[in-house]
C-alpha atoms as a PDB file:
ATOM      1  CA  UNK A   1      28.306  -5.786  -7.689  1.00  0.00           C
ATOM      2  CA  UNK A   2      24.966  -3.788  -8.142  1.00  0.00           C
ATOM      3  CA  UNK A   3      23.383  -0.858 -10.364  1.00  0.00           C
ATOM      4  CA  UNK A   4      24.207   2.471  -9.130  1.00  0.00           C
ATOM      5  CA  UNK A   5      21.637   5.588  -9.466  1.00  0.00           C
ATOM      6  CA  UNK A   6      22.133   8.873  -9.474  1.00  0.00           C
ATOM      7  CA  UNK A   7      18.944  11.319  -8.876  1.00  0.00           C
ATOM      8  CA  UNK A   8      19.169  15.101  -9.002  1.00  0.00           C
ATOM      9  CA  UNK A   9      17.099  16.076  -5.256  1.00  0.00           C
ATOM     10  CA  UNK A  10      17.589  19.902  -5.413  1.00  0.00           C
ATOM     11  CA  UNK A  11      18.627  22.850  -7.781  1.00  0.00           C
ATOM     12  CA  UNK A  12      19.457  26.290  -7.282  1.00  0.00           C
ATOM     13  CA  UNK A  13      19.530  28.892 -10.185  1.00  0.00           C
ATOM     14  CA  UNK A  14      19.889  27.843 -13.369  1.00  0.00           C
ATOM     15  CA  UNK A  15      20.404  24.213 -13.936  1.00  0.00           C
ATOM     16  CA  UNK A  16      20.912  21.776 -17.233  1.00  0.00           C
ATOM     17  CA  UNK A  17      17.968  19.206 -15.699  1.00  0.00           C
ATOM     18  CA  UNK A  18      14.707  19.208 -13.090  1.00  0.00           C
ATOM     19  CA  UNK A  19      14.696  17.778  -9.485  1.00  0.00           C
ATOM     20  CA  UNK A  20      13.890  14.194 -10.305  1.00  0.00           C
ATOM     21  CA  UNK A  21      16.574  13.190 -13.118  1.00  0.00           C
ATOM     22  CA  UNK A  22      18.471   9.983 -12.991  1.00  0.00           C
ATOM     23  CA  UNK A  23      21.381   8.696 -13.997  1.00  0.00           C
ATOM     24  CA  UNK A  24      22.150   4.528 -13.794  1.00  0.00           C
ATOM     25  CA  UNK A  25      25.317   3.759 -13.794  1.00  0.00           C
ATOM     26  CA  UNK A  26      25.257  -0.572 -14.486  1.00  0.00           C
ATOM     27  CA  UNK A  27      27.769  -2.743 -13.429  1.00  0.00           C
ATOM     28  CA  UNK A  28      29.566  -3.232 -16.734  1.00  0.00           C
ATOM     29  CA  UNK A  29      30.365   0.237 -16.665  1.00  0.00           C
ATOM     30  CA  UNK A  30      27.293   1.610 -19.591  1.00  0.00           C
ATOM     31  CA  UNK A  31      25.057   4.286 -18.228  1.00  0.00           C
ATOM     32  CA  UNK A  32      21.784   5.372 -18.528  1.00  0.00           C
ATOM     33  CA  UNK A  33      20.150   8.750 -17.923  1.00  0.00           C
ATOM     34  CA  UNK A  34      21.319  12.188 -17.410  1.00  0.00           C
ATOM     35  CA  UNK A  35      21.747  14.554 -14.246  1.00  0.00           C
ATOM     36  CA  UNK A  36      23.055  17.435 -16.391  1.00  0.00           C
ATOM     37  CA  UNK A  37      23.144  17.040 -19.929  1.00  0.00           C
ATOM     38  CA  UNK A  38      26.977  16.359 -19.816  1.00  0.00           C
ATOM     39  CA  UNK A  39      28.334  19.210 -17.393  1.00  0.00           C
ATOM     40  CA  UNK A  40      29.359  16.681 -14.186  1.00  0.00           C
ATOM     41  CA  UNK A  41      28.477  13.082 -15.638  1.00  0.00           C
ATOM     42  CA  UNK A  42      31.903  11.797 -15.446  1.00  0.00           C
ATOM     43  CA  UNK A  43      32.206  12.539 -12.006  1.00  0.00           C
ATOM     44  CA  UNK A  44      29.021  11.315 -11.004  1.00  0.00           C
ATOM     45  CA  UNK A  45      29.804   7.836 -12.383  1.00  0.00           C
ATOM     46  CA  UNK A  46      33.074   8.508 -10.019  1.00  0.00           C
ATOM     47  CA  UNK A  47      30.838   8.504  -7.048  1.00  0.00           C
ATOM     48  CA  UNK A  48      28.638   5.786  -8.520  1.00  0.00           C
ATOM     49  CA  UNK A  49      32.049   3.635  -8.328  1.00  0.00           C
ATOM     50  CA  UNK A  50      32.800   4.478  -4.928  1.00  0.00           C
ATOM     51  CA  UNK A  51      29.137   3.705  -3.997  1.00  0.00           C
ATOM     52  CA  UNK A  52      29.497   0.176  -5.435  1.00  0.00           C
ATOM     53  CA  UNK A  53      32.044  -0.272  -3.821  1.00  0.00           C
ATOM     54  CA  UNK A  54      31.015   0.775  -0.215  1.00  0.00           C
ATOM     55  CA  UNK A  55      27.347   0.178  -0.429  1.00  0.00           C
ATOM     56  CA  UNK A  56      27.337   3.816   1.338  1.00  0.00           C
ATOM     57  CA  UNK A  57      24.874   6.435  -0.290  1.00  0.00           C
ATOM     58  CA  UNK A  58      26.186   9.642  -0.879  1.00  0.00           C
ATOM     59  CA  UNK A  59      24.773  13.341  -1.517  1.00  0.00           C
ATOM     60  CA  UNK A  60      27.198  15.440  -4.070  1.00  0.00           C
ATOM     61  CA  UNK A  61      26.797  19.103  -4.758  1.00  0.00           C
ATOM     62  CA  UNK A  62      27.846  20.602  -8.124  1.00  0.00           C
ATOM     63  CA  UNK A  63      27.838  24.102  -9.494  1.00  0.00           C
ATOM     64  CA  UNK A  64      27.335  24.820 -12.764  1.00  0.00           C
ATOM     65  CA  UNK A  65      29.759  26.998 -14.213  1.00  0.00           C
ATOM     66  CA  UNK A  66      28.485  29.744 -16.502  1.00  0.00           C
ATOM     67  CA  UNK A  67      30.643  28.298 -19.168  1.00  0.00           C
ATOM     68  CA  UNK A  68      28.977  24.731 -18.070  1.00  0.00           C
ATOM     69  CA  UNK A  69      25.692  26.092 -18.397  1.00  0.00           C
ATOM     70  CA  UNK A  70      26.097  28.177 -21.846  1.00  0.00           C
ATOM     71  CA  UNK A  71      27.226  24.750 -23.101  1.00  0.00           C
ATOM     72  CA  UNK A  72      24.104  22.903 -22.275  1.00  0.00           C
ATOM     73  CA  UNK A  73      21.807  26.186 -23.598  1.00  0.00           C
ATOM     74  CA  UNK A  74      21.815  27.985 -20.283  1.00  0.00           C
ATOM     75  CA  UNK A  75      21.883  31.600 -19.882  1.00  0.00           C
ATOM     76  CA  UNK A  76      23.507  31.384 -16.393  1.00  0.00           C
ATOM     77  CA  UNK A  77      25.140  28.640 -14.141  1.00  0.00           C
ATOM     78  CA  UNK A  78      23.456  26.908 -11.290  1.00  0.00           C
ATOM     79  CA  UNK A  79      23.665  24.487  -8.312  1.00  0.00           C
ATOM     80  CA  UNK A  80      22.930  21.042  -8.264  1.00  0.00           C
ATOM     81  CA  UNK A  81      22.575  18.520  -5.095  1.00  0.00           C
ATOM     82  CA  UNK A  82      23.171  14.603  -6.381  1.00  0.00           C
ATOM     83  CA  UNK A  83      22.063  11.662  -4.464  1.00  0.00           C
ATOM     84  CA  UNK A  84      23.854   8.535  -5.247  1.00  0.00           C
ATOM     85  CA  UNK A  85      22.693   5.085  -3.808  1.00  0.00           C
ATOM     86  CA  UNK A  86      22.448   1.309  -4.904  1.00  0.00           C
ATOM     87  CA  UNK A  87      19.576   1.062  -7.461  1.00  0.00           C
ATOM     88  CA  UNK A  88      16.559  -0.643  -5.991  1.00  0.00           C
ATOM     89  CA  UNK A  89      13.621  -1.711  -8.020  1.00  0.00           C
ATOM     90  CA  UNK A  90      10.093  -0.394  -6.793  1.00  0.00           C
ATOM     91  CA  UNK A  91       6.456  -0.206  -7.797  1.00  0.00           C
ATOM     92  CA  UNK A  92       5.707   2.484  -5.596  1.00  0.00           C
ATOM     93  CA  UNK A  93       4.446   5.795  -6.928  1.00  0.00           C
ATOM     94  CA  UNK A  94       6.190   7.453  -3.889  1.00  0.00           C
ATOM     95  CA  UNK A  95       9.672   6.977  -2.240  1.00  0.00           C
ATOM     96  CA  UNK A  96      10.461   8.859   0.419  1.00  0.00           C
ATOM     97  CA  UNK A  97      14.388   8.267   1.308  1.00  0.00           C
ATOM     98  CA  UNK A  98      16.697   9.792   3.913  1.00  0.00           C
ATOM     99  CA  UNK A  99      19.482  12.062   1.930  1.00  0.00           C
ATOM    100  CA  UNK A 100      21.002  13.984   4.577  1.00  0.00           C
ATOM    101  CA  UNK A 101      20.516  13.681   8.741  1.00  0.00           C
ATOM    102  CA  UNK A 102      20.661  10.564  10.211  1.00  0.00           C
ATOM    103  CA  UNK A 103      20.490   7.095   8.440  1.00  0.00           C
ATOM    104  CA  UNK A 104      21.216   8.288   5.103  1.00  0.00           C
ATOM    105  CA  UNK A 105      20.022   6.207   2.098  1.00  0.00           C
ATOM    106  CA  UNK A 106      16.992   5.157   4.514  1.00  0.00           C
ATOM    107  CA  UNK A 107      13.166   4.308   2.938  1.00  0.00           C
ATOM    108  CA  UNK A 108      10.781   6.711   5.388  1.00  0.00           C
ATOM    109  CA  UNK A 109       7.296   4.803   4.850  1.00  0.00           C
ATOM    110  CA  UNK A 110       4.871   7.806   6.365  1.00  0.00           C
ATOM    111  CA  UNK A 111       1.493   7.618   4.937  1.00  0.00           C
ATOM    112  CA  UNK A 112       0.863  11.294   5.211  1.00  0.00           C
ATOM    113  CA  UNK A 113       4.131  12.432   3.614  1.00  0.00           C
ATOM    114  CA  UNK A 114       3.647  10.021   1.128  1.00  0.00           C
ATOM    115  CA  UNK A 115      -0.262  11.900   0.351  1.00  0.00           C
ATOM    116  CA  UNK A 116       1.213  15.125   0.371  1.00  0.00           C
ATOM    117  CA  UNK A 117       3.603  14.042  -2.257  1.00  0.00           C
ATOM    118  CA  UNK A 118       1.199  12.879  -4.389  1.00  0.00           C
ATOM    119  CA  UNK A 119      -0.733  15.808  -3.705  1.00  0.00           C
ATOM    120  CA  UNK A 120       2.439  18.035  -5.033  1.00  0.00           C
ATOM    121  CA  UNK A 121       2.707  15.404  -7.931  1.00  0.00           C
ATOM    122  CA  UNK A 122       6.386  16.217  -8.240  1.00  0.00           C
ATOM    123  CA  UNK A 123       9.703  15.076  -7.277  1.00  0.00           C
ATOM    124  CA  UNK A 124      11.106  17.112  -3.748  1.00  0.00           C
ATOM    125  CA  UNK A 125      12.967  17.524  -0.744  1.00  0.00           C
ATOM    126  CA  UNK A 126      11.564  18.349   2.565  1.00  0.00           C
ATOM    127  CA  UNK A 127      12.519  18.285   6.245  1.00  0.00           C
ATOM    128  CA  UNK A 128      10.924  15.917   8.799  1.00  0.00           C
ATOM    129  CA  UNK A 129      12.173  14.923  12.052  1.00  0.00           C
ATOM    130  CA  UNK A 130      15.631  16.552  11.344  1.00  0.00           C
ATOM    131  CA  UNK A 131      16.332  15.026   8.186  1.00  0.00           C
ATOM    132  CA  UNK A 132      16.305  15.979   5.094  1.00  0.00           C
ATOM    133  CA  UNK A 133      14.158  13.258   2.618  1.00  0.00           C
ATOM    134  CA  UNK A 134      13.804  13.291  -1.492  1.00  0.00           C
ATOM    135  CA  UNK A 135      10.182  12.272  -2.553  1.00  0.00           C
ATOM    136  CA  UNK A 136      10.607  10.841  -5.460  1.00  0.00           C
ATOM    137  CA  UNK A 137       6.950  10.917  -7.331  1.00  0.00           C
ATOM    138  CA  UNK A 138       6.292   8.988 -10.158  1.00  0.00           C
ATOM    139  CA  UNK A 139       3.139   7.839 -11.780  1.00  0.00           C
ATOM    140  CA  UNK A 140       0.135   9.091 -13.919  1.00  0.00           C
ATOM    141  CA  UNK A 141      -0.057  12.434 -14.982  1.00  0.00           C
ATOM    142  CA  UNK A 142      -2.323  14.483 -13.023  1.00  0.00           C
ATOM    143  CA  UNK A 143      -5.967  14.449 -13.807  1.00  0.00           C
ATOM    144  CA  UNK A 144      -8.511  17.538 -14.315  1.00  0.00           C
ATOM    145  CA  UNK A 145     -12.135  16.377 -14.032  1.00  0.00           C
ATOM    146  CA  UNK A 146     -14.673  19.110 -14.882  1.00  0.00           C
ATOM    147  CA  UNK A 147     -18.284  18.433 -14.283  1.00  0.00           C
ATOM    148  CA  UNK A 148     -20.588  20.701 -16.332  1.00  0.00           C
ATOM    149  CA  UNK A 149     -19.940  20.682 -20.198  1.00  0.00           C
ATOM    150  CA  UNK A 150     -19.976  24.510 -20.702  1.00  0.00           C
ATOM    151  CA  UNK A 151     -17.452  26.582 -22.785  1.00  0.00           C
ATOM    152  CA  UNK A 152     -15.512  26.745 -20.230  1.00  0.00           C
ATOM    153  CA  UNK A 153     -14.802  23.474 -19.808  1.00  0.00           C
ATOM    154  CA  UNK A 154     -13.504  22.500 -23.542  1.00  0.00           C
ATOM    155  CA  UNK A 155     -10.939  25.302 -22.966  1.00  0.00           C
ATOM    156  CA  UNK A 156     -10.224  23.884 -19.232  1.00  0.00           C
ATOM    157  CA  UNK A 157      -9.769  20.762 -21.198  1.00  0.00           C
ATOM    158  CA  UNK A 158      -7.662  22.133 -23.863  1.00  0.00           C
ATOM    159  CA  UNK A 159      -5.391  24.125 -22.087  1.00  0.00           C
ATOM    160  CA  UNK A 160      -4.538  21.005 -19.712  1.00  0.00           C
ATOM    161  CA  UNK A 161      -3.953  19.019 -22.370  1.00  0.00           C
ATOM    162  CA  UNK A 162      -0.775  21.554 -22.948  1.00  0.00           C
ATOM    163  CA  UNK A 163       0.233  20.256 -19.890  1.00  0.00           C
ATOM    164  CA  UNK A 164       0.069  16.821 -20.546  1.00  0.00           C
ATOM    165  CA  UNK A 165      -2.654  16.473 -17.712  1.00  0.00           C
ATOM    166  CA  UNK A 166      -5.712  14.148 -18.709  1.00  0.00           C
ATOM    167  CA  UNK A 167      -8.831  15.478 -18.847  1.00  0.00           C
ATOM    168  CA  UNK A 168     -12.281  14.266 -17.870  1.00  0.00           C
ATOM    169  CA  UNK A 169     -15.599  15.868 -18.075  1.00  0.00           C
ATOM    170  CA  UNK A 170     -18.970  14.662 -17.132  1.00  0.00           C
ATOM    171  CA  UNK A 171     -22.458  16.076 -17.444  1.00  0.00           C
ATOM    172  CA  UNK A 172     -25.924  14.917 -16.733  1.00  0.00           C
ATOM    173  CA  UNK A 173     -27.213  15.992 -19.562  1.00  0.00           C
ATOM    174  CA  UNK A 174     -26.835  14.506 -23.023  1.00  0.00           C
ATOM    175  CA  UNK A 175     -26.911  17.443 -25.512  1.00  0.00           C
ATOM    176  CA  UNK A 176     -24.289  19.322 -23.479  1.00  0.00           C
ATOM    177  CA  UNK A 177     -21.743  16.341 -23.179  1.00  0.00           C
ATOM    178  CA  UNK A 178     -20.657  15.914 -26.735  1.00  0.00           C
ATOM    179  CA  UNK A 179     -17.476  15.012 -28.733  1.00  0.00           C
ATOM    180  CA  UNK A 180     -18.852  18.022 -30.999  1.00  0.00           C
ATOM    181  CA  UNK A 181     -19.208  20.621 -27.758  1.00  0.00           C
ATOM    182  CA  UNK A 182     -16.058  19.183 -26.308  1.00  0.00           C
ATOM    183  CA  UNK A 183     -13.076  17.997 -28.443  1.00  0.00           C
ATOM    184  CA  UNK A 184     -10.093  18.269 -26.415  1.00  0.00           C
ATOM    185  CA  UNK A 185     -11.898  16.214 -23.339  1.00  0.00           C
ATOM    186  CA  UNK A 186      -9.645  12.527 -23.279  1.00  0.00           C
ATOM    187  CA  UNK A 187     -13.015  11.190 -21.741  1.00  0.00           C
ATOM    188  CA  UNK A 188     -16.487  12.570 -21.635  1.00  0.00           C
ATOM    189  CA  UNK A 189     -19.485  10.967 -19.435  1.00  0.00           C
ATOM    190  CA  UNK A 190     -22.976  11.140 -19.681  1.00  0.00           C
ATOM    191  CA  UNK A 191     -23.438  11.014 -15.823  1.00  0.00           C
ATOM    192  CA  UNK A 192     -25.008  12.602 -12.768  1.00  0.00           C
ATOM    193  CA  UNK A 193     -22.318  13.284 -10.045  1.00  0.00           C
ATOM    194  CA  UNK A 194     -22.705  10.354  -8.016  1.00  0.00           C
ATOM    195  CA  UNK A 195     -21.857   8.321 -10.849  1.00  0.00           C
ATOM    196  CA  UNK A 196     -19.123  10.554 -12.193  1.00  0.00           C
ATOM    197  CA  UNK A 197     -17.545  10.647  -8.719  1.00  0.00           C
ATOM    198  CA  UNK A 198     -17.837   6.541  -8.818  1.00  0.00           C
ATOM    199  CA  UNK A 199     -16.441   6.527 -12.274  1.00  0.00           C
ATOM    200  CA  UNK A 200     -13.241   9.018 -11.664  1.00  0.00           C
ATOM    201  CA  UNK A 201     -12.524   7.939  -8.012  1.00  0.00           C
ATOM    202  CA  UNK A 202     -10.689  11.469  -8.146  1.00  0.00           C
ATOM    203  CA  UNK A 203      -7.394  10.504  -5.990  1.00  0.00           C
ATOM    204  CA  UNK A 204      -4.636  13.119  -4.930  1.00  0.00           C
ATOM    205  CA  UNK A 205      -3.692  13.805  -8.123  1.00  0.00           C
ATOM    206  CA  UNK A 206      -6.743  14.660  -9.255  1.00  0.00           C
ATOM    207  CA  UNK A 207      -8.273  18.572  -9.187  1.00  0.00           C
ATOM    208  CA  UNK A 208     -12.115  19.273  -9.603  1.00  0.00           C
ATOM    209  CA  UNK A 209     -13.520  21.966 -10.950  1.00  0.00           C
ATOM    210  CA  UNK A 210     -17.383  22.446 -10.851  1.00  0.00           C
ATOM    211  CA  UNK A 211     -18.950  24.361 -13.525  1.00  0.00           C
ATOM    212  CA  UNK A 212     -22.591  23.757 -13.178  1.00  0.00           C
ATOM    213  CA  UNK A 213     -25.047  26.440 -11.882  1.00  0.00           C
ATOM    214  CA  UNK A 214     -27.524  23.907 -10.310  1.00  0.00           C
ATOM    215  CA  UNK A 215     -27.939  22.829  -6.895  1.00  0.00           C
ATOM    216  CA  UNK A 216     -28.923  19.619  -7.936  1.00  0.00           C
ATOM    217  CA  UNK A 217     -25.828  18.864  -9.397  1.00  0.00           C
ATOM    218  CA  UNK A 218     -23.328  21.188  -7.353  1.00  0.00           C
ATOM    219  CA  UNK A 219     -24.328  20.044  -4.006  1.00  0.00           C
ATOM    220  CA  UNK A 220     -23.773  16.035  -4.996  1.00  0.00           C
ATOM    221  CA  UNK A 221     -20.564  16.924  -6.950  1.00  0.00           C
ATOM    222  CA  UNK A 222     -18.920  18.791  -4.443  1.00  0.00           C
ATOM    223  CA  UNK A 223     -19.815  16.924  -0.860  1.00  0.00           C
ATOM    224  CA  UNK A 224     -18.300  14.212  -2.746  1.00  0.00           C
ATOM    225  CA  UNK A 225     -15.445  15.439  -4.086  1.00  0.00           C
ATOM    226  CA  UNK A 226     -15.312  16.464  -0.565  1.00  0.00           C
ATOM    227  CA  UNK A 227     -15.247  13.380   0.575  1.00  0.00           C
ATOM    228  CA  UNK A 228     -11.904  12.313  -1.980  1.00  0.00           C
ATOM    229  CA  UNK A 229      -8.211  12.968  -1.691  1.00  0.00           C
ATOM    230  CA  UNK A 230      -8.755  15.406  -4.852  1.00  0.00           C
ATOM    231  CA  UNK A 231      -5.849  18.113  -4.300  1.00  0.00           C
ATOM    232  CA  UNK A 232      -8.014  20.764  -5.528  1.00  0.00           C
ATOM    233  CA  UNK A 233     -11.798  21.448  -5.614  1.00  0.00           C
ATOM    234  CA  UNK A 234     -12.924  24.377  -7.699  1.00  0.00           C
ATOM    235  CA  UNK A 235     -16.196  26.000  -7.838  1.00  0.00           C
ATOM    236  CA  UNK A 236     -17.824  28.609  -9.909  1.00  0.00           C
ATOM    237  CA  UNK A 237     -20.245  31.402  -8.628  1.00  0.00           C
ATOM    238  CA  UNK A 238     -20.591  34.534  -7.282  1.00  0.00           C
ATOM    239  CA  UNK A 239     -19.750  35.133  -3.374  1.00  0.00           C
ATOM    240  CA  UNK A 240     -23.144  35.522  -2.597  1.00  0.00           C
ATOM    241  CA  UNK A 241     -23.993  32.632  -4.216  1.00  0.00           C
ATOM    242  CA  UNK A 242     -21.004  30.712  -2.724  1.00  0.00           C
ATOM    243  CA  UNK A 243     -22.199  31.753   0.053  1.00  0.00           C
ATOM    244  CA  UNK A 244     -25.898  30.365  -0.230  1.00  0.00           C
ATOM    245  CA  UNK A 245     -24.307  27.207  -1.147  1.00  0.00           C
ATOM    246  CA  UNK A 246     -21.664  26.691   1.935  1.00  0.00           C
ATOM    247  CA  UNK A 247     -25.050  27.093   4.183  1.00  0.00           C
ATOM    248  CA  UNK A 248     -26.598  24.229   2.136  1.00  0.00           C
ATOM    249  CA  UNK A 249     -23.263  22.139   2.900  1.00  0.00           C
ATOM    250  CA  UNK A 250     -23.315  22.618   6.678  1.00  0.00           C
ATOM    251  CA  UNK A 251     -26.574  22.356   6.511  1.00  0.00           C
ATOM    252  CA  UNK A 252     -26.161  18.468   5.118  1.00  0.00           C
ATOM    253  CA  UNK A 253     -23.212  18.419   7.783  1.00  0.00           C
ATOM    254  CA  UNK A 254     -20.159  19.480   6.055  1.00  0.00           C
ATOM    255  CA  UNK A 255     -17.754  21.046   8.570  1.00  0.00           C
ATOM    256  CA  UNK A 256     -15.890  24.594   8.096  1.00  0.00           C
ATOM    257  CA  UNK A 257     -12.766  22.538   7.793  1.00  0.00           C
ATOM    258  CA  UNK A 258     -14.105  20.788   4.676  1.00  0.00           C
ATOM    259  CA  UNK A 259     -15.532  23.412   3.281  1.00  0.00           C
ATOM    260  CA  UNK A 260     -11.921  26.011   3.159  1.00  0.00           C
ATOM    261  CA  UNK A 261     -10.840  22.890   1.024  1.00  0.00           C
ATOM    262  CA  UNK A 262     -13.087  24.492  -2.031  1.00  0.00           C
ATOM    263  CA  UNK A 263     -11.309  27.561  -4.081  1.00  0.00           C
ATOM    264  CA  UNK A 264     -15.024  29.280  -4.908  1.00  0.00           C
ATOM    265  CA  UNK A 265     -15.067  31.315  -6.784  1.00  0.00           C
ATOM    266  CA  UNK A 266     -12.372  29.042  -8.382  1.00  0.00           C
ATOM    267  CA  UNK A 267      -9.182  30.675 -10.263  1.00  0.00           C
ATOM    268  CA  UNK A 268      -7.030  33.819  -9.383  1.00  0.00           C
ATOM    269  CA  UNK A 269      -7.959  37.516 -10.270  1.00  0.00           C
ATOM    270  CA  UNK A 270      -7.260  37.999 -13.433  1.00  0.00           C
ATOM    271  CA  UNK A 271      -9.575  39.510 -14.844  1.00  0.00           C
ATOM    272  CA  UNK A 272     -10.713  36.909 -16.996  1.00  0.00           C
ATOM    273  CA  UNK A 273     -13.876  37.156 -19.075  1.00  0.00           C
ATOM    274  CA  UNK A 274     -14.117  34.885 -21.737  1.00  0.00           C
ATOM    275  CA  UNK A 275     -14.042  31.261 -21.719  1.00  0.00           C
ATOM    276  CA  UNK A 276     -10.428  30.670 -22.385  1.00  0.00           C
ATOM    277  CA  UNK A 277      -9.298  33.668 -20.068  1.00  0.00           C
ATOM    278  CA  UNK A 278     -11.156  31.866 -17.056  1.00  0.00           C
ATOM    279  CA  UNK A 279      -9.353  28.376 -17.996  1.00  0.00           C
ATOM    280  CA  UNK A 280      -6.589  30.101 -17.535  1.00  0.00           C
ATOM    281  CA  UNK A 281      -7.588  31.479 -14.778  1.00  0.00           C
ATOM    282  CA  UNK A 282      -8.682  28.312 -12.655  1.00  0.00           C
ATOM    283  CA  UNK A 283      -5.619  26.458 -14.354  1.00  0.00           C
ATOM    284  CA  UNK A 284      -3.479  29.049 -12.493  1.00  0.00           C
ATOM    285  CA  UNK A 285      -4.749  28.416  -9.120  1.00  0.00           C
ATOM    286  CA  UNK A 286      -5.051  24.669  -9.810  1.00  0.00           C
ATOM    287  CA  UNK A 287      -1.190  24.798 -10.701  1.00  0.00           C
ATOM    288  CA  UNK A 288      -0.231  27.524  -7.203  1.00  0.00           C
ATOM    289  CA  UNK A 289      -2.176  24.633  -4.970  1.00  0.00           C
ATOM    290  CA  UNK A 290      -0.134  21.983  -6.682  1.00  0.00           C
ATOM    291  CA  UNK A 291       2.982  23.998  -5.878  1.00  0.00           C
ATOM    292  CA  UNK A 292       1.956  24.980  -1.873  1.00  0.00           C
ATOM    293  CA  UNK A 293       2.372  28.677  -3.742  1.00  0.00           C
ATOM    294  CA  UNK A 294      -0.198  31.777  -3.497  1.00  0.00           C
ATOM    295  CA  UNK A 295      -0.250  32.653  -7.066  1.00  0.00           C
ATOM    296  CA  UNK A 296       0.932  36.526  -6.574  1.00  0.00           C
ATOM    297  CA  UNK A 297       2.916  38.288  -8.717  1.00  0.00           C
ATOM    298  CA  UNK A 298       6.743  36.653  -9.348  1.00  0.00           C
ATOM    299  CA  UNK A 299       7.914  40.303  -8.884  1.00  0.00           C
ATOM    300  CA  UNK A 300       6.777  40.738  -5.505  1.00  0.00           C
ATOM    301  CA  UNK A 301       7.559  37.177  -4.794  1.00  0.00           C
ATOM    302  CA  UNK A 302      10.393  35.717  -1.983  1.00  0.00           C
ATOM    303  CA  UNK A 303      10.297  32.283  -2.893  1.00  0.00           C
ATOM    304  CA  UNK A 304      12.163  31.176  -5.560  1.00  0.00           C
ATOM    305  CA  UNK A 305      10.749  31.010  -9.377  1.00  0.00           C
ATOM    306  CA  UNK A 306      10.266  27.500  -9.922  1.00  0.00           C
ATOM    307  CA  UNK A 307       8.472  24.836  -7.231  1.00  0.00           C
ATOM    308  CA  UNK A 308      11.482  22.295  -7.592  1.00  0.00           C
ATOM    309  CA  UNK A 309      12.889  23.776  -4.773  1.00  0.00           C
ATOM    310  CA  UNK A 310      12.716  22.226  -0.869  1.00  0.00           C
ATOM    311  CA  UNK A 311       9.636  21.930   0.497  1.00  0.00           C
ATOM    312  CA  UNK A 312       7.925  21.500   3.639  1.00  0.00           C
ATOM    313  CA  UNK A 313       7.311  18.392   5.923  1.00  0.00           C
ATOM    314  CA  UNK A 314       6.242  17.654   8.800  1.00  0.00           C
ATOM    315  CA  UNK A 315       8.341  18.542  11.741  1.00  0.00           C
END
């Protein structure tokens, strides 16, 4: 006898809960969780039985009735792909596990799958080799580290926060870098970049914006954020000053490759002009790159709405 667990790997339309939610089913019959607020629990804990008893994983599809959905506060119904399989404990951040293809219920331990997962920062399917595998991402919140204590970067910092993202920002320069100047910053450091970057060890959850206007602290800030797994690296500036700047990084060796990692100038068109109309801005594009989306209009958009949706592997 064994734990069962239910995980919600895909959606389509409207649906009562996001790609990632789990529902245990424990041997003594009590569960834990939800994969749709109530519309098709009692048959998942059906297949959690059969599971149990077969040690087999299974993938089960459920629409959502309109009636289903209005009952759970939907406007519309939706689609819902269920992976069942024997509960295993795990400290990873990332599993990757076969749910359709061959060797179903399968751990896939691919370092650069697991990356871009981490990178994406939420649960997914993809396709890789011919199968079909749910990363499930757990872990931290994502992290925004800003270096340059500007305007800009206390409402970077508080429109993050509505996120729930934690928020860093470092400056070299004392009077700028203040609980005063900067109240909805989680951390705040007095530091030039080489001893930010040492302090944040920005990881693939991580996105850096620079908002300095000095080469003595851009150049540092961003040839080593260069050097990180940070999933984004923004940059403010004008193009001809972005451009000035990219010489100065091949210059110190930084390849073209490296350098179409950095979003400068950082954010989407907008038309921002104020402070908190550029945070939103950047936060935009930060968000798109999260998502492996453009940031273009949803109108004139194929894809569907929301990024919980299959995504793209390696083939």
């Amino acid at each position: 006898m064994t734990d069962v667990v239910a995980t919600v790997v895909a959606t389509r339309s409207s649906a009562p809960r996001p790609v990632g939610s789990k529902l245990v089913v424990r041997e003594d019959g009590s569960i834990e969780g939800s994969v749709s607020g109530g519309c098709v629990e009692s048959d998942v804990v059906l297949a959690a039985q059969e599971v149990r008893k077969t040690c087999v994983p299974r993938l089960v599809t459920y629409g959502i009735t309109d009636d289903m959905a209005l009952g759970v506060g939907l406007p519309c119904g939706g689609e819902i792909d269920v992976f069942v399989e024997p509960l295993r404990q795990t400290a990873e951040d990332v599993v990757l596990t076969v749910i359709a293809g061959e060797d179903v219920g399968e751990r896939v331990h691919d370092p650069e799958l697991e990356l871009a997962a981490r990178r994406r920062g939420r649960s997914h399917v993809l396709e890789f080799e011919g199968r079909r595998i749910f990363a499930d991402v757990s872990g931290p919140p994502p992290r925004l580290f800003v270096y340059g204590a500007i305007d800009t970067a206390e409402a970077l910092c508080a429109a993050a926060k509505l996120l729930g993202w934690r928020t860093i920002v470092a400056d070299a320069r004392p009077r700028f870098a203040t609980r005063e100047r900067l109240p909805s910053a989680d951390e705040i450091l007095v530091e030039w970049p080489e001893e930010a970057l040492a302090h944040v060890e920005p990881d693939a959850s991580t996105a850096v914006v620079v908002l300095t206007h000095d080469d003595k602290f851009d150049l540092p800030i961003v040839q080593g954020a260069l050097a990180s797994q940070a999933f984004y690296l923004g940059w403010i500036g004008s193009r001809r000053n972005q451009e000035r700047r990219r010489g100065l990084l091949r210059e110190a060796g930084v390849s073209d490759d490296e350098l179409e990692r950095i979003s400068g100038p950082t954010g989407l068109d907008l038309g921002a002009e104020s402070p908190q109309e550029t945070a939103v801005s950047i936060l935009a594009e930060i968000l798109a790159v999260r998502s492996g989306r453009t940031g273009g209009r949803l109108r004139d958009a194929q894809a569907r709405i929301h990024a919980q949706a299959t995504g793209a592997g390696k083939k």
